[in-house]
Structures are given as C-alpha cells and as structure tokens.
C-alpha atoms as a PDB file:
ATOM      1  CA  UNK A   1       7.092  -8.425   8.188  1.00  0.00           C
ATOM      2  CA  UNK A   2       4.730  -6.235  10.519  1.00  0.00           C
ATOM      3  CA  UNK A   3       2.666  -4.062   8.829  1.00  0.00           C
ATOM      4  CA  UNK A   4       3.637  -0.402   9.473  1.00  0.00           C
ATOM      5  CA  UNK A   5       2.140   2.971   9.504  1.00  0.00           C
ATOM      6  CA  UNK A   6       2.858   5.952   7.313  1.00  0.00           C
ATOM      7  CA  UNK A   7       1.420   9.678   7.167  1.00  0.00           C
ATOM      8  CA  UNK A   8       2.801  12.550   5.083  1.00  0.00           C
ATOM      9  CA  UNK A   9       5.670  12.944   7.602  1.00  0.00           C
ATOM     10  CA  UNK A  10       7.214   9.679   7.726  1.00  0.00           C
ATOM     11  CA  UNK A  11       5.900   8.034   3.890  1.00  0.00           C
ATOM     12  CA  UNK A  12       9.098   8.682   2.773  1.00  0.00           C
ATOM     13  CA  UNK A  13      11.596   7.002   4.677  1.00  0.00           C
ATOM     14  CA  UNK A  14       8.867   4.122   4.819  1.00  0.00           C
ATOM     15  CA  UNK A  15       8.808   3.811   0.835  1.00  0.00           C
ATOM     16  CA  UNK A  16      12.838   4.476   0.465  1.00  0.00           C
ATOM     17  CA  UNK A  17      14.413   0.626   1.051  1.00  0.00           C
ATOM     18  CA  UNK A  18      13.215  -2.106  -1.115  1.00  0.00           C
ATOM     19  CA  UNK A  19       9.508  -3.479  -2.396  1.00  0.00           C
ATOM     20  CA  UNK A  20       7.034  -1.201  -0.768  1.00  0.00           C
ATOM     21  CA  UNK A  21       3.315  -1.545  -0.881  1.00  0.00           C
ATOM     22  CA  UNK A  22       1.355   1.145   0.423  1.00  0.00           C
ATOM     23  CA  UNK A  23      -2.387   0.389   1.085  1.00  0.00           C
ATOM     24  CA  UNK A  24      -3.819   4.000   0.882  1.00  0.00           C
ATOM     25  CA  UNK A  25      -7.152   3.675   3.144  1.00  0.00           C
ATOM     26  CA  UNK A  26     -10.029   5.004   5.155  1.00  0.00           C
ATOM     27  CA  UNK A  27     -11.798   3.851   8.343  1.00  0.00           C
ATOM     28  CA  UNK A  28     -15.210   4.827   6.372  1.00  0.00           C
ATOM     29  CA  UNK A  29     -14.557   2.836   3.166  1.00  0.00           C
ATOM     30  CA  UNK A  30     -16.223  -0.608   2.589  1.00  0.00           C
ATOM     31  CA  UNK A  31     -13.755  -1.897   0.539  1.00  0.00           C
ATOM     32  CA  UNK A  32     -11.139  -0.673   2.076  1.00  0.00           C
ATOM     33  CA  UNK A  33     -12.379  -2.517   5.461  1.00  0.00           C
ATOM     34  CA  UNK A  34     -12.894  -5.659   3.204  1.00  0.00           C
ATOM     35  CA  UNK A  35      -8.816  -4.992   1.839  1.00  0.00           C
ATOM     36  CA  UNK A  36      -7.797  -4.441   5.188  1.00  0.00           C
ATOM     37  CA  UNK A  37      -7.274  -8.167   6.497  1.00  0.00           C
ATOM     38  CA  UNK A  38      -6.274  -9.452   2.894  1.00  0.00           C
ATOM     39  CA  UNK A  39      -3.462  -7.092   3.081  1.00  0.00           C
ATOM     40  CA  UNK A  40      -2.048  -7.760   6.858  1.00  0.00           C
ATOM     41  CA  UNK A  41      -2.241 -11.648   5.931  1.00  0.00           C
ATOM     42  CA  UNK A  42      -0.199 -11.178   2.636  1.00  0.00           C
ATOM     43  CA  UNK A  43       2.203  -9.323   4.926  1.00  0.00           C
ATOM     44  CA  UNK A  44       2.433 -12.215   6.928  1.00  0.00           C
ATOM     45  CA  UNK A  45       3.520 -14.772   3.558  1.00  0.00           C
ATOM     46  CA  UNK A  46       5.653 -12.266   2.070  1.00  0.00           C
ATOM     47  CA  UNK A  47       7.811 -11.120   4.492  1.00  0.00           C
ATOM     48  CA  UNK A  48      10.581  -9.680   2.355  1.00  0.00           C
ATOM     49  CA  UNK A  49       8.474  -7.211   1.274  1.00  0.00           C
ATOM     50  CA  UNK A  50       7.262  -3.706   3.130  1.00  0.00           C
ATOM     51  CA  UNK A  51       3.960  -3.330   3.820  1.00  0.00           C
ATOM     52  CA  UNK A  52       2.261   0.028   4.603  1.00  0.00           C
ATOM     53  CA  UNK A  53      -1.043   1.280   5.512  1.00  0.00           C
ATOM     54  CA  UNK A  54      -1.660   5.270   4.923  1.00  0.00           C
ATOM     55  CA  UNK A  55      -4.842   6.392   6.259  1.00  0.00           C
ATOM     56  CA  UNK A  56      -6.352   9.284   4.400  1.00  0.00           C
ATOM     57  CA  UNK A  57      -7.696  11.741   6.676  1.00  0.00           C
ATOM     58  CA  UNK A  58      -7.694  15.438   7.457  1.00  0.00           C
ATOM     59  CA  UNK A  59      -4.339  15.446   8.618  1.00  0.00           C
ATOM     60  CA  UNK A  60      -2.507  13.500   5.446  1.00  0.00           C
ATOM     61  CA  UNK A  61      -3.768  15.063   2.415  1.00  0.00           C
ATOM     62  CA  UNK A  62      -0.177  15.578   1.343  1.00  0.00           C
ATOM     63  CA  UNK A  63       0.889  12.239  -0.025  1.00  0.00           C
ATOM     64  CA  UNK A  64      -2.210  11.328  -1.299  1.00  0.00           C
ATOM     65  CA  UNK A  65      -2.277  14.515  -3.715  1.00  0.00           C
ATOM     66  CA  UNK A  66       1.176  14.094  -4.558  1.00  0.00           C
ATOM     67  CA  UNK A  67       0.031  10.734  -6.224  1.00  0.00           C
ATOM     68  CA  UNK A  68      -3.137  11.467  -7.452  1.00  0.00           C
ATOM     69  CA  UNK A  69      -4.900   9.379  -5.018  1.00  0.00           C
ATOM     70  CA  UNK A  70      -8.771   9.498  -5.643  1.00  0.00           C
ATOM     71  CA  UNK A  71     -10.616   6.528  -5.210  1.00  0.00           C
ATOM     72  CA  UNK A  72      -9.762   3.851  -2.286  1.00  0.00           C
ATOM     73  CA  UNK A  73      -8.368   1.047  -1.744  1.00  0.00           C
ATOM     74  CA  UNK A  74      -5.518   2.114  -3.762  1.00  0.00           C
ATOM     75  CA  UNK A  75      -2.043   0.198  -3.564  1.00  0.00           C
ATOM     76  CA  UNK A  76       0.846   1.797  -4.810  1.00  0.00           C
ATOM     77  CA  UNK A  77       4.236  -0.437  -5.632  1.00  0.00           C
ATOM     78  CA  UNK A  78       7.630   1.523  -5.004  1.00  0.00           C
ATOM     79  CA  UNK A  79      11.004  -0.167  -5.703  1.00  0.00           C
ATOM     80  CA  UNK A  80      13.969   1.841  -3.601  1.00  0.00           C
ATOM     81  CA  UNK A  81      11.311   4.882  -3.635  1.00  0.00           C
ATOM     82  CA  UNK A  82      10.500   5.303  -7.190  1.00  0.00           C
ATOM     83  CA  UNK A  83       7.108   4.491  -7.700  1.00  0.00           C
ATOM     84  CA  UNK A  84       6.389   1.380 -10.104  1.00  0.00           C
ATOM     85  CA  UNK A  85       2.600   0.762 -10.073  1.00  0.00           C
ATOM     86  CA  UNK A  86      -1.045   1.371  -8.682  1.00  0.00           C
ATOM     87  CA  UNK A  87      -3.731  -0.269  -8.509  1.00  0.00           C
ATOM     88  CA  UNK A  88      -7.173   0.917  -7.315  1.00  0.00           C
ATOM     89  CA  UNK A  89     -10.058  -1.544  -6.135  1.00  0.00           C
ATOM     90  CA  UNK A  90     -10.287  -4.431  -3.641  1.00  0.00           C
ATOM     91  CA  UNK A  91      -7.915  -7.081  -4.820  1.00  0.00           C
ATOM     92  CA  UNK A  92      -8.407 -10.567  -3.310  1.00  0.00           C
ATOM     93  CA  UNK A  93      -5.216 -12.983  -1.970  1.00  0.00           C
ATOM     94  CA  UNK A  94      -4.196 -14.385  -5.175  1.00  0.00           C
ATOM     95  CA  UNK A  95      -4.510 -11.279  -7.469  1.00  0.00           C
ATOM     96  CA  UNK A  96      -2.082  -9.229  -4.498  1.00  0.00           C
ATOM     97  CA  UNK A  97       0.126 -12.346  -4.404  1.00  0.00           C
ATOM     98  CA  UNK A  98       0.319 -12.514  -8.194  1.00  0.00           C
ATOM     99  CA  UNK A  99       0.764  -8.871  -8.572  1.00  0.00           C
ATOM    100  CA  UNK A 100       3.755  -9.281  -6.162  1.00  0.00           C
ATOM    101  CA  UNK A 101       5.290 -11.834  -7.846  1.00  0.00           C
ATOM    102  CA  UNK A 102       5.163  -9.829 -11.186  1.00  0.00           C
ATOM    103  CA  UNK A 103       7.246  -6.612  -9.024  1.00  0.00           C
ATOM    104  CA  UNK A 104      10.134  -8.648  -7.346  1.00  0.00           C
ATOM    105  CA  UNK A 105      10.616 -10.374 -11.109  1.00  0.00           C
ATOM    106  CA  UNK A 106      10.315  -6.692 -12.998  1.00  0.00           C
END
C-alpha cells in the first residue's frame, strides 16, 4: 500500500480503518531522514497495513499535542482508531517488521 499523507485535518479518517502506522516526522531531523526510506519500503512488504507520514510543522501542532508527541521519529500503532502503541527512535527493517507482526497477532 502507498504511503499516504496526514495533517491535523485529515489524521483522523487516515487512522479510522484497520492497522495504522503513523510515522510522525520532520524534514530537519536526522533520524527521521534515516526512518524515512525504512518506512516507505516496509509499506511496500506489508501491504495490508496503512502507512502514514505526519510531518510536524507550524501548521500541524494539533495531533502531535493530542498524543504527546515530543521527540522524533515517533510511530504510533492504531487498530480501527484507538491507539495501541508508540514507539520513539529510529527502528531498523526487522525491529518495524517484528513490531508489526506483534500488532496484527494482539
């Protein structure tokens, strides 16, 4: 599945079907540059799963507060919109992969 693009006006209807992983980002971050491709080529394995990038900037500061976000890369799990886990920190392949695993069987 394509990776897709949230801000604080469409995050919701992103998050509300199914597995959801937000990658909660900035164009400034190292890590989050080093994340970036990691995340798109998961996307590209497991494609029953929703994959969303949420740049923090200026203009989305509403989602990000509304879950605490405070240090980047951060990846939030949802589940049909309810929120189900973060994590914060540049994951490699197999730690995102294994991570997802552990969701869909939860």
């Amino acid at each position: 599945m394509a990776l897709k693009h949230a801000d604080d006006n469409t995050f919701d209807s992103m998050i509300a079907n199914g597995l959801t992983l937000v990658d909660f980002w900035a164009s400034w971050c190292g890590p989050c540059q080093m994340f970036g491709p990691i995340f798109e080529s998961v996307s590209e394995i497991e494609t029953d799963v929703n994959f969303v990038k949420f740049e923090i900037d200026e203009t989305n500061r509403r989602i990000p507060a509304k879950f605490g976000i405070r240090s980047i890369p951060s990846v939030l799990a949802f589940k049909d919109g309810e929120l189900r886990e973060a994590r914060t920190g540049l994951m490699d392949k197999e730690t995102l992969m294994l991570w997802i695993k552990e969701l869909k069987e939860s």
